[in-house]
C-alpha atoms as a PDB file:
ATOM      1  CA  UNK A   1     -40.481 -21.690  13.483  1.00  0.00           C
ATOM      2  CA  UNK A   2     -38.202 -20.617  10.377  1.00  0.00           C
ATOM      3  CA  UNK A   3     -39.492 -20.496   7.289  1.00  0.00           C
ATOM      4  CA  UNK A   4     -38.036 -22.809   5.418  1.00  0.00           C
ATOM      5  CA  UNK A   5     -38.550 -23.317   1.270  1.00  0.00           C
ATOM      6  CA  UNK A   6     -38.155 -26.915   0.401  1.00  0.00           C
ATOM      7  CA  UNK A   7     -35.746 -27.674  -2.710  1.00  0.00           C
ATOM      8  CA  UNK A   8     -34.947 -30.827  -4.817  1.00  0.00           C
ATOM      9  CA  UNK A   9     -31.205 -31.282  -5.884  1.00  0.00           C
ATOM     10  CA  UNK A  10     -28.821 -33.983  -7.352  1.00  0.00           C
ATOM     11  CA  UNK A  11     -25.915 -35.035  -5.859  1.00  0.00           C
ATOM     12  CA  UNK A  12     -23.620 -37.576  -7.674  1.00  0.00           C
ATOM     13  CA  UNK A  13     -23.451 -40.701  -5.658  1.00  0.00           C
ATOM     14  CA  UNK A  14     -19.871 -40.185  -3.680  1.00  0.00           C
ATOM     15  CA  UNK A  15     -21.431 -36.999  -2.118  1.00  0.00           C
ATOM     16  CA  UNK A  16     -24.469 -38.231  -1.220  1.00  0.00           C
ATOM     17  CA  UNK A  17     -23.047 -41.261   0.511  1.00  0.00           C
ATOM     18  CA  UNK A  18     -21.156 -38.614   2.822  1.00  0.00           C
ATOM     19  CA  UNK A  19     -24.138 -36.989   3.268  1.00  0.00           C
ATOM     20  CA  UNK A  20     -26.194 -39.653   4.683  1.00  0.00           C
ATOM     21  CA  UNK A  21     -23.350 -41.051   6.630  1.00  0.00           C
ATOM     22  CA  UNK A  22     -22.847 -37.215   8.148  1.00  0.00           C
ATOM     23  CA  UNK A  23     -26.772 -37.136   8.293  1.00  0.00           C
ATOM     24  CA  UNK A  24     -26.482 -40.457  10.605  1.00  0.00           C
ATOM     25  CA  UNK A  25     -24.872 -39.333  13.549  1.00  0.00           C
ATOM     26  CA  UNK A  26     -27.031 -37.721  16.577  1.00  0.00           C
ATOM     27  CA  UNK A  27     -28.172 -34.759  16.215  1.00  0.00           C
ATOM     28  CA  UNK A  28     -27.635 -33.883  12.690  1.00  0.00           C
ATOM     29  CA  UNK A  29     -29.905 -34.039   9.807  1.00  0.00           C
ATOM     30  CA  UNK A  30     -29.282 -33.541   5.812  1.00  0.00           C
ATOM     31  CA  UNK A  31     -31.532 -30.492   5.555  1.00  0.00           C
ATOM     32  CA  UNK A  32     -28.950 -29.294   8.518  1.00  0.00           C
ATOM     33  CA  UNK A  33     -25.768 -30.002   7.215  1.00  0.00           C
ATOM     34  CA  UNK A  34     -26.893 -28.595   3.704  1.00  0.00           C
ATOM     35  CA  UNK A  35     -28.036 -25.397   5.068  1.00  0.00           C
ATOM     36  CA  UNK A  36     -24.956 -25.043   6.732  1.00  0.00           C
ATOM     37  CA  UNK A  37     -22.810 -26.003   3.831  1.00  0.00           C
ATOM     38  CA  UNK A  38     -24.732 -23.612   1.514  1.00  0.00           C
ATOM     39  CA  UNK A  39     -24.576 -20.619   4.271  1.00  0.00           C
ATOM     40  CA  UNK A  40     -20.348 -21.239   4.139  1.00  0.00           C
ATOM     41  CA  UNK A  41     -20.219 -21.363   0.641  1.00  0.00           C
ATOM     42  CA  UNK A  42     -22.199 -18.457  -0.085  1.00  0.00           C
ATOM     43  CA  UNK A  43     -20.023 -16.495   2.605  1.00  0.00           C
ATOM     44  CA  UNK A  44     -17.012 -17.471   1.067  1.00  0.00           C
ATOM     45  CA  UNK A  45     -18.724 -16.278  -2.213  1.00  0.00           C
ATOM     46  CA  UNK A  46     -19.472 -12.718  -0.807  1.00  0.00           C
ATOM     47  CA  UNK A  47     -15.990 -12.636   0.538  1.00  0.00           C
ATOM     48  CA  UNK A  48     -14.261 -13.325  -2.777  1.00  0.00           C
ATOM     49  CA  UNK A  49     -16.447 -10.540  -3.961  1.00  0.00           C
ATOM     50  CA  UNK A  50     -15.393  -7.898  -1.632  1.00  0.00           C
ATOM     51  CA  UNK A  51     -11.542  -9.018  -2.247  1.00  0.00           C
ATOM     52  CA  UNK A  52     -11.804  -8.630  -6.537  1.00  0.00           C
ATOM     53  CA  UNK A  53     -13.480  -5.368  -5.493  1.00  0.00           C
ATOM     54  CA  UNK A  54     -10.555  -4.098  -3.491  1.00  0.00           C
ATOM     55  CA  UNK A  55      -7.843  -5.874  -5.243  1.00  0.00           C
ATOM     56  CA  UNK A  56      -7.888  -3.321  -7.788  1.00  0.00           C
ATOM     57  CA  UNK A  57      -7.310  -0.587  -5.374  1.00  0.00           C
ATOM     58  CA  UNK A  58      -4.758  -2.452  -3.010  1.00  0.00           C
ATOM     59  CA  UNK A  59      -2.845  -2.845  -7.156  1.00  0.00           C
ATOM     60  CA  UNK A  60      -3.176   0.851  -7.514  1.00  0.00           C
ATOM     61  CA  UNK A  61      -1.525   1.745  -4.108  1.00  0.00           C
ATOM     62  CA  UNK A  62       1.371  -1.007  -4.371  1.00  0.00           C
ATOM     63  CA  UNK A  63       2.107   0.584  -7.671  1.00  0.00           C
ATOM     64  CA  UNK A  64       2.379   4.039  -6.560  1.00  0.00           C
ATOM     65  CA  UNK A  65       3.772   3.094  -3.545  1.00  0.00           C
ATOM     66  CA  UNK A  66       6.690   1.728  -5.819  1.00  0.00           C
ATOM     67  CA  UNK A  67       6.801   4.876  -7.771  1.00  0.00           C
ATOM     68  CA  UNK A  68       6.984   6.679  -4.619  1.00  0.00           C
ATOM     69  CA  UNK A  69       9.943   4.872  -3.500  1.00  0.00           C
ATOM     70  CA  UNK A  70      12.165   4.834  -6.689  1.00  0.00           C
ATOM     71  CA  UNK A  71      11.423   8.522  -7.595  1.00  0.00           C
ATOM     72  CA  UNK A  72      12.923   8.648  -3.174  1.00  0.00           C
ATOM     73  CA  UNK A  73      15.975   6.755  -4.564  1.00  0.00           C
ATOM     74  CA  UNK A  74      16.488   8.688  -7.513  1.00  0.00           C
ATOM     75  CA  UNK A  75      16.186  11.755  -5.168  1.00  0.00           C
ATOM     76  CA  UNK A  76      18.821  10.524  -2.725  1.00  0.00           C
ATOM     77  CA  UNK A  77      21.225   9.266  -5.155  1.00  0.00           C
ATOM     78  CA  UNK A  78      21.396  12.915  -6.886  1.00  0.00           C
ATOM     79  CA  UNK A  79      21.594  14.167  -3.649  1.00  0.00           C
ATOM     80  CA  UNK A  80      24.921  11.699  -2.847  1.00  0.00           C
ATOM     81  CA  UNK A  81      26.965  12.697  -6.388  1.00  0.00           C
ATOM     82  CA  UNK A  82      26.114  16.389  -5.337  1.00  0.00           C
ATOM     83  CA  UNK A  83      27.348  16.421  -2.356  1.00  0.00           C
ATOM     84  CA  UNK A  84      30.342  13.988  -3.494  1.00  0.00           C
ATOM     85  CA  UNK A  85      31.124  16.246  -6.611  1.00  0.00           C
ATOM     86  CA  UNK A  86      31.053  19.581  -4.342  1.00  0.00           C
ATOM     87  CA  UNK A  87      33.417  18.306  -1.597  1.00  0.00           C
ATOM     88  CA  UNK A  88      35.676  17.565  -4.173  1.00  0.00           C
ATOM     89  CA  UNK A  89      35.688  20.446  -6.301  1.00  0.00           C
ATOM     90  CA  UNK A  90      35.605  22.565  -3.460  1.00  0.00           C
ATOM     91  CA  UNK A  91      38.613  24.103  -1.325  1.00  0.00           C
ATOM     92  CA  UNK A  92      38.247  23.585   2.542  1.00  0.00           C
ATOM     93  CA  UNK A  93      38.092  26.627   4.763  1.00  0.00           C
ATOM     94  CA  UNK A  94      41.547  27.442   6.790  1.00  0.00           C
ATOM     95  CA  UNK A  95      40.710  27.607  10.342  1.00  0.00           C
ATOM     96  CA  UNK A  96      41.112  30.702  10.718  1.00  0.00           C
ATOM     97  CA  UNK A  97      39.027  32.142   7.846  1.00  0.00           C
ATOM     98  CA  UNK A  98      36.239  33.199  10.536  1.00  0.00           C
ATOM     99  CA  UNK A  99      34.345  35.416   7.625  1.00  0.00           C
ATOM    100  CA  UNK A 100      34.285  32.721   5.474  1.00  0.00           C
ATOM    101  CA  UNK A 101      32.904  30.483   7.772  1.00  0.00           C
ATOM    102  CA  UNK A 102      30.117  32.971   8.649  1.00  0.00           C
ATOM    103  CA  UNK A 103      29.022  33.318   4.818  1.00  0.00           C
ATOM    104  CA  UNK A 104      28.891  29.766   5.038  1.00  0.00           C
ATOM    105  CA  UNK A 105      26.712  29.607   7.691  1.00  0.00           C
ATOM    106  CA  UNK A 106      24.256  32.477   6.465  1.00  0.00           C
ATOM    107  CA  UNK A 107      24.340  30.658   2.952  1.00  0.00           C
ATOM    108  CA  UNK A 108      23.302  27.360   5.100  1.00  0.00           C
ATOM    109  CA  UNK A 109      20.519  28.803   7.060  1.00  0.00           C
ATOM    110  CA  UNK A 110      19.343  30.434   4.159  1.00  0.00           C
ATOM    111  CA  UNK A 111      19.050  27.105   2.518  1.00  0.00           C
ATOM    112  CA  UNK A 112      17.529  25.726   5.084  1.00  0.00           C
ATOM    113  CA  UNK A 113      14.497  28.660   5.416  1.00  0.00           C
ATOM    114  CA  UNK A 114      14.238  28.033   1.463  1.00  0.00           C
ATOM    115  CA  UNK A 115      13.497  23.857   1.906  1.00  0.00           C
ATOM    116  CA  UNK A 116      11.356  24.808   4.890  1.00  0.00           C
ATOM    117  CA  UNK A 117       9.515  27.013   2.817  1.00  0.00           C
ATOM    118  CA  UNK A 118       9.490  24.519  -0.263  1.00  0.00           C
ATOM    119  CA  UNK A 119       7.984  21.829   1.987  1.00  0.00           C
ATOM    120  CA  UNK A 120       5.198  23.700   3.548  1.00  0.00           C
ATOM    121  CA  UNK A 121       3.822  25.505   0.001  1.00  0.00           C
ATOM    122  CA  UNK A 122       3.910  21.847  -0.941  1.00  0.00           C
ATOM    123  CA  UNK A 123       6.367  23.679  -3.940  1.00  0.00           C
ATOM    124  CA  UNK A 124       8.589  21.171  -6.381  1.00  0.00           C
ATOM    125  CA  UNK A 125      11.534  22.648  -7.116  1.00  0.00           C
ATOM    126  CA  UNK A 126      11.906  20.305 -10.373  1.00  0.00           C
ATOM    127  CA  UNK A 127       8.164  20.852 -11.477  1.00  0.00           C
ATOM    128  CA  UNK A 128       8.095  24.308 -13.972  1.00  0.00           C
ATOM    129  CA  UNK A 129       6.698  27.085 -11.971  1.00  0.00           C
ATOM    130  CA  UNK A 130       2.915  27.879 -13.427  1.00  0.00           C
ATOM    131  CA  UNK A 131       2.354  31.394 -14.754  1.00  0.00           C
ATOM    132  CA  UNK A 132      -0.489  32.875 -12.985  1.00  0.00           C
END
């Protein structure tokens, strides 16, 4: 048998009415339907809990998240007027210019090696270097 603790409450009268009209039907008793009642709302309590505890967090993230994502916008708009304001201050290549071409290229894929390089030190190019 459970061990069960026996406890004397008020209920105002609307409530208790619903109780012993619950309490009627087969199979069901108050002491029942008040256990179960208390178990759900207790539950729910815990639950509530557990969400203020990680609401803070889940805040935290959403707000760097957002930081994330304008400092990405601010990165790819600088990005678009660079490019824009070098193709237009900048003469195109005659077709037959083969050694400029090749600079070009060599300047490219040097580029390239240097954001490679960037990326996997985990280097920011707009951060001041540290002395050290």
């Amino acid at each position: 048998m459970v061990d069960r603790v026996r406890h004397q409450l008020f209920l105002p009268r609307p409530v208790s009415d619903r109780l012993v009209a619950l309490a009627a039907r087969p199979g069901a008793s108050k002491s029942a339907i008040l256990a179960d009642a208390v178990t759900a709302w207790l539950n729910r309590r815990g639950t509530s809990e557990l969400e203020d505890r990680f609401a803070l967090r889940l805040e935290r993230i959403s707000s760097a998240l957002a930081r994330i994502e304008r400092d990405g916008d601010v990165v790819l708009e600088t990005l678009a007027l660079f490019i824009r304001f070098e193709l237009a201050i900048q003469a195109p290549l005659a077709e037959n210019d083969h050694a400029g071409r090749a600079v070009a290229r060599e300047r490219f894929e040097a580029f390239v090696a240097q954001v490679g390089r960037a990326v996997a030190s985990g280097r920011r190019t707009l951060l001041p270097k540290e002395d050290g």
